[in-house]
N, C-alpha and C. Protein backbone atom coordinates (compact mmCIF):
# COMPACT_ATOMS: atom_id res chain seq x y z
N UNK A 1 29.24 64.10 -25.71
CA UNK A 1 28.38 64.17 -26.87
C UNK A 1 27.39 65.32 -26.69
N UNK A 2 26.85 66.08 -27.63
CA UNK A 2 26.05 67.30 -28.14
C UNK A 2 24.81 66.67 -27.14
N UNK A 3 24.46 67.58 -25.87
CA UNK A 3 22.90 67.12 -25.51
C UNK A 3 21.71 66.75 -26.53
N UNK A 4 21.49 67.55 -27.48
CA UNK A 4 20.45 67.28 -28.51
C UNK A 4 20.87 66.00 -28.41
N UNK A 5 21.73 65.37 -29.71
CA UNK A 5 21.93 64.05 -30.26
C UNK A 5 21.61 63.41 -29.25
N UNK A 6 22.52 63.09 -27.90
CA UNK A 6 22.19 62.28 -26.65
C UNK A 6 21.18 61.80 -26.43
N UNK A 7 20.06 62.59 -26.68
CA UNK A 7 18.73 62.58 -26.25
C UNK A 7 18.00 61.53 -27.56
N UNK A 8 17.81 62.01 -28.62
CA UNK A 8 18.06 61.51 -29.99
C UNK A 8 18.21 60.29 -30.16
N UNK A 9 19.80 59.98 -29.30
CA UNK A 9 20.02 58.28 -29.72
C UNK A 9 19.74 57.39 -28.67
N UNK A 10 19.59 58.55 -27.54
CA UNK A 10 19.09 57.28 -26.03
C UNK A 10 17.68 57.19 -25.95
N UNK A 11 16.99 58.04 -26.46
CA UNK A 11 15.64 57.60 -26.78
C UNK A 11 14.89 56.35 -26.95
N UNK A 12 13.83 55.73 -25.77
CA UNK A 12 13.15 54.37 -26.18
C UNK A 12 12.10 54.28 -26.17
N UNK A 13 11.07 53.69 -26.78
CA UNK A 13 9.17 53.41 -27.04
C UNK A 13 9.32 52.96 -25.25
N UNK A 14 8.90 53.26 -24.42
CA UNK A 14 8.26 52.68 -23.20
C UNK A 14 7.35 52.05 -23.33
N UNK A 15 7.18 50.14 -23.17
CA UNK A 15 5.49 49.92 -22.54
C UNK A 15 5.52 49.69 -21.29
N UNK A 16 5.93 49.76 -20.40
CA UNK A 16 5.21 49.31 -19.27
C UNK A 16 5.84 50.47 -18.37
N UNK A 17 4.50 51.21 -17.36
CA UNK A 17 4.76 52.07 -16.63
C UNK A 17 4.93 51.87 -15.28
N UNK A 18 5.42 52.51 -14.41
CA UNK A 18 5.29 52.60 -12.73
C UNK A 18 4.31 52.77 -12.19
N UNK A 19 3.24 52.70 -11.25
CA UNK A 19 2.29 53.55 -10.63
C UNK A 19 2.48 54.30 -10.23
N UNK A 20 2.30 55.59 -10.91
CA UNK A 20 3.80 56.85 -9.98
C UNK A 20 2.80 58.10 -11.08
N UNK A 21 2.47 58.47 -10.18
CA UNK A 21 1.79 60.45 -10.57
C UNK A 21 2.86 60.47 -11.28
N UNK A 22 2.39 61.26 -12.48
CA UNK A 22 3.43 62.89 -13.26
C UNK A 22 2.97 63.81 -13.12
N UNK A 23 4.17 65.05 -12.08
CA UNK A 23 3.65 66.09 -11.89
C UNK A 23 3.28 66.73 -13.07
N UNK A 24 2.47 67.57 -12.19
CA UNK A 24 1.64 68.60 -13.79
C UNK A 24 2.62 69.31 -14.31
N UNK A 25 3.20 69.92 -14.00
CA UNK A 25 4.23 70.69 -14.48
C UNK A 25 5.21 70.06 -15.28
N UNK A 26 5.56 68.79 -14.74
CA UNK A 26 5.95 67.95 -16.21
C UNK A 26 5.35 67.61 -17.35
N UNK A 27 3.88 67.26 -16.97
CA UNK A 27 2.89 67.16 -18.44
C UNK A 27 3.12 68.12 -18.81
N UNK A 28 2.86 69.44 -18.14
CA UNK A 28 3.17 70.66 -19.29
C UNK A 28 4.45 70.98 -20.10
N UNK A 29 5.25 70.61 -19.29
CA UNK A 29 6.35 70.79 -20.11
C UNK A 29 6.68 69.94 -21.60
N UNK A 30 6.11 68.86 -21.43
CA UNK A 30 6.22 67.97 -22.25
C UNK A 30 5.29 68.45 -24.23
N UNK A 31 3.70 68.89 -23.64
CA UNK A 31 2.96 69.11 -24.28
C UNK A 31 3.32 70.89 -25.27
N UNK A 32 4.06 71.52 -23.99
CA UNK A 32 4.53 72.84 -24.42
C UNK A 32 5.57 72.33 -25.57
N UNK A 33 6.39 71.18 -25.36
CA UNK A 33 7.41 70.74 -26.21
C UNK A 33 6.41 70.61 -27.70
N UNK A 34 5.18 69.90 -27.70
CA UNK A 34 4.74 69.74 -29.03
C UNK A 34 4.37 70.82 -29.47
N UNK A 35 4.01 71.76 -28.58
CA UNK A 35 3.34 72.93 -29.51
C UNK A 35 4.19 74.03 -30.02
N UNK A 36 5.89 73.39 -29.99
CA UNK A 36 6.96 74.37 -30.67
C UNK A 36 7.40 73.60 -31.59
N UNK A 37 7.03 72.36 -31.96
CA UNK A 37 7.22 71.32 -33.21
C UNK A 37 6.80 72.26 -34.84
N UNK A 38 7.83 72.14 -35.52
CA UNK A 38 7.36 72.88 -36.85
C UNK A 38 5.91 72.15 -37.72
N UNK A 39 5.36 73.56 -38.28
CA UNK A 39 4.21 73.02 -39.20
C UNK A 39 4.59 73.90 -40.48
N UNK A 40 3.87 73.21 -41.18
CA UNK A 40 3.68 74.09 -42.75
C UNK A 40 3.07 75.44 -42.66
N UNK A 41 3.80 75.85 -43.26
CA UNK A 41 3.19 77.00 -43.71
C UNK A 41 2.75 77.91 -42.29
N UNK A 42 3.84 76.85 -41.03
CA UNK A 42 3.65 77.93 -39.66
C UNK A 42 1.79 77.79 -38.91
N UNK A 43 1.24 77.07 -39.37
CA UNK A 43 -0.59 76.89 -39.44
C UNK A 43 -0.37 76.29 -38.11
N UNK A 44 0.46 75.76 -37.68
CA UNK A 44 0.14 74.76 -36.13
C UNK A 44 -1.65 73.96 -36.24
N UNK A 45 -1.74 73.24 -36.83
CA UNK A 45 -2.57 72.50 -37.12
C UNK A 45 -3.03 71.34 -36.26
N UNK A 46 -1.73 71.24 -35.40
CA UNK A 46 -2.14 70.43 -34.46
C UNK A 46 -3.02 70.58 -32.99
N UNK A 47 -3.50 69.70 -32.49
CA UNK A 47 -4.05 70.20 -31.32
C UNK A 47 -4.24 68.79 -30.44
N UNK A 48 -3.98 69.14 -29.21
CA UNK A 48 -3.61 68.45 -28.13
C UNK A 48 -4.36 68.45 -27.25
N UNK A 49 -5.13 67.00 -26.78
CA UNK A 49 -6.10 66.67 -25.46
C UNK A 49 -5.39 65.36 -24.53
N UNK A 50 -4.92 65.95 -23.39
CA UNK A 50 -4.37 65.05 -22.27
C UNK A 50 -5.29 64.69 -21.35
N UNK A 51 -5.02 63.34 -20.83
CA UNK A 51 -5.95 62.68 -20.48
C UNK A 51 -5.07 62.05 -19.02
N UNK A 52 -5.73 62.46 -17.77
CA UNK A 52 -4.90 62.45 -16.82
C UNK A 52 -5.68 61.23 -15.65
N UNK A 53 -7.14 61.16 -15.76
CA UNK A 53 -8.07 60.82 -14.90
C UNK A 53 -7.75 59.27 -15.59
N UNK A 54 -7.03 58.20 -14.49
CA UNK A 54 -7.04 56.46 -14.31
C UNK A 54 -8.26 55.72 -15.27
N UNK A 55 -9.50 56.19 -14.85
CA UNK A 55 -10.70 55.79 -15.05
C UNK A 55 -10.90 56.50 -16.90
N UNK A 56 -10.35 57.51 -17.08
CA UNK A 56 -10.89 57.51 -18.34
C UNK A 56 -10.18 57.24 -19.34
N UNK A 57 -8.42 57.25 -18.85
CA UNK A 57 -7.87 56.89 -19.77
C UNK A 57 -8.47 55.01 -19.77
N UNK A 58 -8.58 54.60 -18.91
CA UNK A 58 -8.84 52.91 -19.13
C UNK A 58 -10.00 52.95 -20.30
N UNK A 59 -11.24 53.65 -20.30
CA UNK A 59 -12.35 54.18 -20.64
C UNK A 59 -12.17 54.17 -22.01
N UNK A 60 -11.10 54.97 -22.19
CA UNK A 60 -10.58 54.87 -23.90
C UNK A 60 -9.80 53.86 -24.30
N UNK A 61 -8.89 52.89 -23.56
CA UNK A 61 -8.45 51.98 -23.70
C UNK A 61 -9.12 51.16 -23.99
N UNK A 62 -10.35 50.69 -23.49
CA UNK A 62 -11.70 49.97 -23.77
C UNK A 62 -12.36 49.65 -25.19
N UNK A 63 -12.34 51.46 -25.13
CA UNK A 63 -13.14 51.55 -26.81
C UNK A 63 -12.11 50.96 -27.92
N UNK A 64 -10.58 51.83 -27.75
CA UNK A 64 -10.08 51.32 -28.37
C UNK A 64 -9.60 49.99 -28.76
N UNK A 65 -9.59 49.05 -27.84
CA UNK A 65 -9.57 47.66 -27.83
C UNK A 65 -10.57 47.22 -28.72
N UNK A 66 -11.63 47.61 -28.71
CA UNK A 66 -13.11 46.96 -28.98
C UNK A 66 -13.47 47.61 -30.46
N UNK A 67 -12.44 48.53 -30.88
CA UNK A 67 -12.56 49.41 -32.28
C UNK A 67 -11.71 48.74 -32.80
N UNK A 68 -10.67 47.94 -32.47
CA UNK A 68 -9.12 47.49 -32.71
C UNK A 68 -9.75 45.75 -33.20
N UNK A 69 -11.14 45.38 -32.24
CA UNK A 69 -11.27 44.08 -32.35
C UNK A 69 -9.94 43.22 -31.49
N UNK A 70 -9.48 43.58 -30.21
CA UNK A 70 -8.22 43.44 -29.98
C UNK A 70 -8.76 43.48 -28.23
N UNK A 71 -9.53 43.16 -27.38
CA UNK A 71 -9.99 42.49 -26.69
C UNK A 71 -8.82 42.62 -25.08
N UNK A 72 -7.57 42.31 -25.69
CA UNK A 72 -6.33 42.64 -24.68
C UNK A 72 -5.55 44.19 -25.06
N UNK A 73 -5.74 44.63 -25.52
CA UNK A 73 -5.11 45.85 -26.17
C UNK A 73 -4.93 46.61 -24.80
N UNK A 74 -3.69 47.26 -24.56
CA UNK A 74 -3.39 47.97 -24.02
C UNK A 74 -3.19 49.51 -24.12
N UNK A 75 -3.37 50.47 -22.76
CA UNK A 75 -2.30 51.59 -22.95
C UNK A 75 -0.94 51.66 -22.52
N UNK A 76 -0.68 50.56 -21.63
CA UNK A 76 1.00 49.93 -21.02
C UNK A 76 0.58 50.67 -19.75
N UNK A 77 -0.35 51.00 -19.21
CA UNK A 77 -0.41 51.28 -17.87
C UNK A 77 0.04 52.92 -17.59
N UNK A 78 -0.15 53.57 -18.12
CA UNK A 78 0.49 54.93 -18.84
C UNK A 78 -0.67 55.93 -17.79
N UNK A 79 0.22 56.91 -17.41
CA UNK A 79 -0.21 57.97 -16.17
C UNK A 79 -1.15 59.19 -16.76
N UNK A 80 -0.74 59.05 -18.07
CA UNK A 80 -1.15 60.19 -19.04
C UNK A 80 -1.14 60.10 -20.36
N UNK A 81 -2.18 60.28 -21.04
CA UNK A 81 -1.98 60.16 -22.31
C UNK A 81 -2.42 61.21 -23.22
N UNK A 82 -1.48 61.92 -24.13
CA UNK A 82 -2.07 62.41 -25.07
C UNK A 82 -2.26 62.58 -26.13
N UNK A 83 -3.42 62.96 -26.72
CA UNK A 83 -4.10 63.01 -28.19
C UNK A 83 -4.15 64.01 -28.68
N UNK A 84 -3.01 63.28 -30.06
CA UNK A 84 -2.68 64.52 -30.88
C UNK A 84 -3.16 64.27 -32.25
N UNK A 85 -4.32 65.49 -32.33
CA UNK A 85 -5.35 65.60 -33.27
C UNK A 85 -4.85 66.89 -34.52
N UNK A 86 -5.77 66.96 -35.58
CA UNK A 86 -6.14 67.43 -36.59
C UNK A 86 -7.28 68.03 -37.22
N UNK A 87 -7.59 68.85 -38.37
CA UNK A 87 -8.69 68.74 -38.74
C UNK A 87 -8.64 67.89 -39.83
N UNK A 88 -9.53 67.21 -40.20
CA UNK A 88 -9.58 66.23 -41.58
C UNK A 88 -8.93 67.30 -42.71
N UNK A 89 -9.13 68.32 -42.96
CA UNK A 89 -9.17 69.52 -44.08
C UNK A 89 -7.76 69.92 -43.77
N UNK A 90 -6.93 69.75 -42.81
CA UNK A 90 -5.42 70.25 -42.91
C UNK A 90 -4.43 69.44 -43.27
N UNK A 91 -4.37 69.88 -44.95
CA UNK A 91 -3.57 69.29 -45.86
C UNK A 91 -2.07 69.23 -45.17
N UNK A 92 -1.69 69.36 -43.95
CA UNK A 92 -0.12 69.19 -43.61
C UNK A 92 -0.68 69.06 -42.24
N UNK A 93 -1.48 68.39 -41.58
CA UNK A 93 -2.20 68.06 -40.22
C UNK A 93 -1.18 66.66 -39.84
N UNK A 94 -1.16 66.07 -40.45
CA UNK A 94 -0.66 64.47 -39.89
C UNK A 94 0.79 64.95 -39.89
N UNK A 95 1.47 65.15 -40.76
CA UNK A 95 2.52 66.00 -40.76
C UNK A 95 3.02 66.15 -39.48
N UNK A 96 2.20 67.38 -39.36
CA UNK A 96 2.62 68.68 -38.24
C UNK A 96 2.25 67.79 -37.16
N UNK A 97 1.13 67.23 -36.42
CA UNK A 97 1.03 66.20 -35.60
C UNK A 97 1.69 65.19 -35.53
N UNK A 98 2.97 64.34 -36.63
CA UNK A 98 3.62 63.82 -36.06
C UNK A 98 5.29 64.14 -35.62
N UNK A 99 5.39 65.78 -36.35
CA UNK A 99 6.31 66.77 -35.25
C UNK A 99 6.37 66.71 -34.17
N UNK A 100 5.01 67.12 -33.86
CA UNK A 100 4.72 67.45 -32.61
C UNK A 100 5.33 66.33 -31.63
N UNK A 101 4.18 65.02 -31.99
CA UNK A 101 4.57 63.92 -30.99
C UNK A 101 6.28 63.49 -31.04
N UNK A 102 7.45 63.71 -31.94
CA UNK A 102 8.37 63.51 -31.85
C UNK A 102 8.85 64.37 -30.58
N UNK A 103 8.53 65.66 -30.45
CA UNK A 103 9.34 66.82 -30.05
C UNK A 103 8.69 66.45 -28.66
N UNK A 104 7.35 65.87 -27.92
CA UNK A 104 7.29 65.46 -27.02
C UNK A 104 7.91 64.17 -26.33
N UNK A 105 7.93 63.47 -27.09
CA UNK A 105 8.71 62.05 -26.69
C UNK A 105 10.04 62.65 -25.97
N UNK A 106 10.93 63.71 -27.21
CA UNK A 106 12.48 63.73 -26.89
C UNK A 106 12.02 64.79 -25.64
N UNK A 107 10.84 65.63 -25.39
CA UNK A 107 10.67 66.04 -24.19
C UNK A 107 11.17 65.13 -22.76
N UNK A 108 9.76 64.17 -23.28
CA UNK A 108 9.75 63.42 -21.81
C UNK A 108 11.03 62.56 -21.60
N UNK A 109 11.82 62.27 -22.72
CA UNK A 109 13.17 61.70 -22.13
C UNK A 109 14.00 62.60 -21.56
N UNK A 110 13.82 63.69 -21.99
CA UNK A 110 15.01 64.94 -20.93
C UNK A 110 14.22 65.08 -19.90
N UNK A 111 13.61 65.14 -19.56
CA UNK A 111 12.87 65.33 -18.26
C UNK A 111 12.88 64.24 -17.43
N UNK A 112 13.13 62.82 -17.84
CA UNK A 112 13.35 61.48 -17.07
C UNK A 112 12.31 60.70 -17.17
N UNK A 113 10.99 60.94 -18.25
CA UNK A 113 9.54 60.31 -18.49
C UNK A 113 10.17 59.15 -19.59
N UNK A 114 9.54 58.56 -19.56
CA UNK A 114 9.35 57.11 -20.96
C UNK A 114 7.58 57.41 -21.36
N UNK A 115 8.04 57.46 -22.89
CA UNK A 115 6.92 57.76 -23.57
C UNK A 115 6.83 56.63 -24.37
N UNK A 116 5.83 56.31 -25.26
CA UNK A 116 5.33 55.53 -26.46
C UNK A 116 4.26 56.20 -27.41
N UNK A 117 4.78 56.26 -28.61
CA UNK A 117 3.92 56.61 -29.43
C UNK A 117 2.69 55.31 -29.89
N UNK A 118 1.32 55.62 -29.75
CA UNK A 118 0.32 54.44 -30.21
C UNK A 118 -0.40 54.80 -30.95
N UNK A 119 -0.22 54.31 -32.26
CA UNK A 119 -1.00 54.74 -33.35
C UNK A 119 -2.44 54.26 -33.66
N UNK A 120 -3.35 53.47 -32.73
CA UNK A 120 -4.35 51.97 -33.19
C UNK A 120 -5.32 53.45 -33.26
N UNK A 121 -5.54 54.66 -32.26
CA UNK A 121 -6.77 55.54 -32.37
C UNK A 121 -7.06 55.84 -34.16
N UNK A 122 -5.32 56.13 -34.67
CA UNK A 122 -5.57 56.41 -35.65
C UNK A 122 -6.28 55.94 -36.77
N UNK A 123 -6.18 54.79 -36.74
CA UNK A 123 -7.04 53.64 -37.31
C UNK A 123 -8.40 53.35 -37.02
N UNK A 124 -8.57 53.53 -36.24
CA UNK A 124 -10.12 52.92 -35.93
C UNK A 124 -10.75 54.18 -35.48
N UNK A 125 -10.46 54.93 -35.43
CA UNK A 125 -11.45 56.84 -34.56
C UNK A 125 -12.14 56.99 -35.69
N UNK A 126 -12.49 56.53 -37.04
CA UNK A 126 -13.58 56.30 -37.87
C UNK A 126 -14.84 55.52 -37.32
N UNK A 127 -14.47 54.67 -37.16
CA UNK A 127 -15.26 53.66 -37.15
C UNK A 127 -16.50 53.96 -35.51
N UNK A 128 -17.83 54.12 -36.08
CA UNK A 128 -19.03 54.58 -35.35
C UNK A 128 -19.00 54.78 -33.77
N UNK A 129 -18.59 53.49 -33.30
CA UNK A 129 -18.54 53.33 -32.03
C UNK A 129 -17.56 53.95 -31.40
N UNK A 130 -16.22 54.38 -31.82
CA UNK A 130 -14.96 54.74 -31.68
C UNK A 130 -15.16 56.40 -31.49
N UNK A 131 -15.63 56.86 -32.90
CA UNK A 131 -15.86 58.43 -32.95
C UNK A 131 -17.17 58.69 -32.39
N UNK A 132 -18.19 58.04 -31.74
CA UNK A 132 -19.11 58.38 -31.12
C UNK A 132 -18.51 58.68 -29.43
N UNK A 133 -17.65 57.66 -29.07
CA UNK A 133 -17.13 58.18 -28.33
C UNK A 133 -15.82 59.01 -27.92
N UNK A 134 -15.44 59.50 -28.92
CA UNK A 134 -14.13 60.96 -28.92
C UNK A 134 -15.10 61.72 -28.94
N UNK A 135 -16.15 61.88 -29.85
CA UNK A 135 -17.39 63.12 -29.59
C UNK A 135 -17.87 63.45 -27.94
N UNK A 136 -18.17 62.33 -27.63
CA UNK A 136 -18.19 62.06 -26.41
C UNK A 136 -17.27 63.38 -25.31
N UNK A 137 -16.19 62.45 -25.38
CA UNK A 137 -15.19 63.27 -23.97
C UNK A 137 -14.26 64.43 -25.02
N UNK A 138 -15.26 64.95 -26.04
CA UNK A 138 -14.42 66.38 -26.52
C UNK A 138 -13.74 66.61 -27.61
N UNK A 139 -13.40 65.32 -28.28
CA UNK A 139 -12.49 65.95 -29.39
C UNK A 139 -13.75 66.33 -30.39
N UNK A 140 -13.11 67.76 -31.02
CA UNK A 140 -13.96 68.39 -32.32
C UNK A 140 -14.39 67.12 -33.17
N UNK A 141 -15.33 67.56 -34.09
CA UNK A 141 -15.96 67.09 -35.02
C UNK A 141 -15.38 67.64 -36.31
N UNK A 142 -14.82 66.42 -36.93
CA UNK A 142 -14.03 66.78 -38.37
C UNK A 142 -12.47 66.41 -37.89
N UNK A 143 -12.60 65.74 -36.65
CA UNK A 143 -10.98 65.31 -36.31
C UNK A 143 -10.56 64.18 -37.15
N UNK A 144 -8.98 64.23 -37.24
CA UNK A 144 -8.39 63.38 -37.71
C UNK A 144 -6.96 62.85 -36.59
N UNK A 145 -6.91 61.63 -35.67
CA UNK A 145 -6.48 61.65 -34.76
C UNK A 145 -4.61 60.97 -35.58
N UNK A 146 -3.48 61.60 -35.26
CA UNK A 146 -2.79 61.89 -35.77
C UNK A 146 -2.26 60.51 -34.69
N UNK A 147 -2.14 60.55 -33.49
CA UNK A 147 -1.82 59.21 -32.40
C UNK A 147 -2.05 59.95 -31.16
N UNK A 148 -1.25 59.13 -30.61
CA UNK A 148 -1.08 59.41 -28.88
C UNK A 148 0.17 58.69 -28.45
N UNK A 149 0.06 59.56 -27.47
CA UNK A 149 1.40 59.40 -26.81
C UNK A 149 1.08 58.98 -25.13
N UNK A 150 1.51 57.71 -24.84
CA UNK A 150 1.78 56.86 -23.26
C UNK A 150 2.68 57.47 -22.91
N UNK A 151 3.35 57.88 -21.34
CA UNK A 151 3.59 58.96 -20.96
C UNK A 151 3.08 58.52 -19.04
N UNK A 152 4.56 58.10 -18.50
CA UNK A 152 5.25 57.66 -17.15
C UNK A 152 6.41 57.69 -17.30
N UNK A 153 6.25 57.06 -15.78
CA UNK A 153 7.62 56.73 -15.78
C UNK A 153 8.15 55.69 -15.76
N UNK A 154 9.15 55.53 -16.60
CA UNK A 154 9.52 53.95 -16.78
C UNK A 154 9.63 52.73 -16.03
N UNK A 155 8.74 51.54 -15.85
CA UNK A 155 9.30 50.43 -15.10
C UNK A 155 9.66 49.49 -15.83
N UNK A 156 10.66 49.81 -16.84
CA UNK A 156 11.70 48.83 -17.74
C UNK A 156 11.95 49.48 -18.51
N UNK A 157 13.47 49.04 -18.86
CA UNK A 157 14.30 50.15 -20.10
C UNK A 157 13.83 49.51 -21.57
N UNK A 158 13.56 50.41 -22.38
CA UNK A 158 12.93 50.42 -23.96
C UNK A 158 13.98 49.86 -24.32
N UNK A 159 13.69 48.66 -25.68
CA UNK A 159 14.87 48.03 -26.29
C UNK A 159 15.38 49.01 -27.39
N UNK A 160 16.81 48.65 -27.51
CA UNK A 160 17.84 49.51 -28.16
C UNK A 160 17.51 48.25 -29.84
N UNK A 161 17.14 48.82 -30.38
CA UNK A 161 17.55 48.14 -32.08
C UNK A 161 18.06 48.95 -33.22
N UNK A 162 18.99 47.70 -33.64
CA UNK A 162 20.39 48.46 -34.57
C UNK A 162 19.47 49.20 -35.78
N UNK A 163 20.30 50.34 -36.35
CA UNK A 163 19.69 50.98 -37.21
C UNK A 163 20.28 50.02 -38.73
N UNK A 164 19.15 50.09 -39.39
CA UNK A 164 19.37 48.83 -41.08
C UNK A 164 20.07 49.86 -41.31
N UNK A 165 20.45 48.74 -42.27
CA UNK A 165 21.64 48.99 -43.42
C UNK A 165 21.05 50.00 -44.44
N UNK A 166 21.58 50.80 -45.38
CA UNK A 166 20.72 50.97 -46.78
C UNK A 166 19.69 52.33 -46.47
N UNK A 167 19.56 52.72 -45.17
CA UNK A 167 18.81 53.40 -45.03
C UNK A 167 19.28 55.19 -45.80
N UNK A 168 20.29 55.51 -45.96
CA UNK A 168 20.83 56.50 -46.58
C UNK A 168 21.31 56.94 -47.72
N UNK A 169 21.64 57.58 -49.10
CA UNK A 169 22.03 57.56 -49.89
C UNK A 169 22.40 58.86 -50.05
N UNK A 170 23.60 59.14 -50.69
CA UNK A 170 23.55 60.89 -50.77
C UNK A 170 23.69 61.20 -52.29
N UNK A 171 23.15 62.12 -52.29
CA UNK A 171 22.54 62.06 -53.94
C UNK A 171 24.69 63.29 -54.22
N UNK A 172 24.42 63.16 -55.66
CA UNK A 172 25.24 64.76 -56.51
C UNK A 172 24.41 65.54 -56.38
């Protein structure tokens, strides 16, 4: 089978990680993968903050729990995480940011990583306590957080679910 597709259909959401470093050179490779993801109008609108330090990703796990109202909320134990942002004002920002995070995921599966896309920042990085602290550890002002991406290495294989019915139609 065509490597692309391979990658494509063996693809799985990872939650639960190994305690196991990712070399840097794999984060990069991974993140270099989003920043060749297509945008409109070519604008690359997206922008990317990885988060490598135990203590701060928990740090944001925290807030986000507590922005989520969600008390157990997890990051799945994830080595690295990153946040893939926007400006509020880039009319093809969420878009192009969720290129991006595709083209990293099918990264970290060729490379041998298990990723998960987590959308809860997106939801709650409004809310006072949440965006007081992204101001905090760096992200711009006027962000619009598009998700993040969990990012190890796998300690359990992602479940396989059948693709629905109905999902296709081909027009005349």
């Amino acid at each position: 089978m065509n490597e692309v597709l391979n990658n494509i259909y063996t693809r799985r959401s990872i939650r639960k990680f190994k305690d196991q470093t990712i070399p840097a050179d794999l984060i990069s490779e991974v993140v270099k993968a989003g920043t060749y993801a297509p945008s409109g109008k070519n604008m690359q609108t997206f922008r990317f903050f990885v988060m490598q330090n135990a203590d701060s990703i928990l740090a944001l796990q925290d807030v986000v729990g507590k922005g989520m109202e969600n008390p157990s909320y997890t990051f799945y134990g994830t080595k690295a995480l990153i946040i893939v942002a926007c400006s509020k004002e880039d009319v093809n920002g969420v878009e192009d940011g969720s290129c991006a995070l595709e083209n990293m995921m099918l990264a970290a599966h060729s490379l041998g990583l298990g990723s998960c896309w987590i959308n809860q920042l997106k939801y709650c990085g409004d809310k006072p306590e949440v965006a007081a602290y992204l101001d905090k550890i760096g992200l711009p002002e006027g962000r619009r957080v598009v998700g993040m991406l969990a990012l190890g290495y796998a300690d359990e294989d992602g479940t396989s679910h059948p693709r629905q019915e109905g999902l296709v139609t081909y027009l005349d």
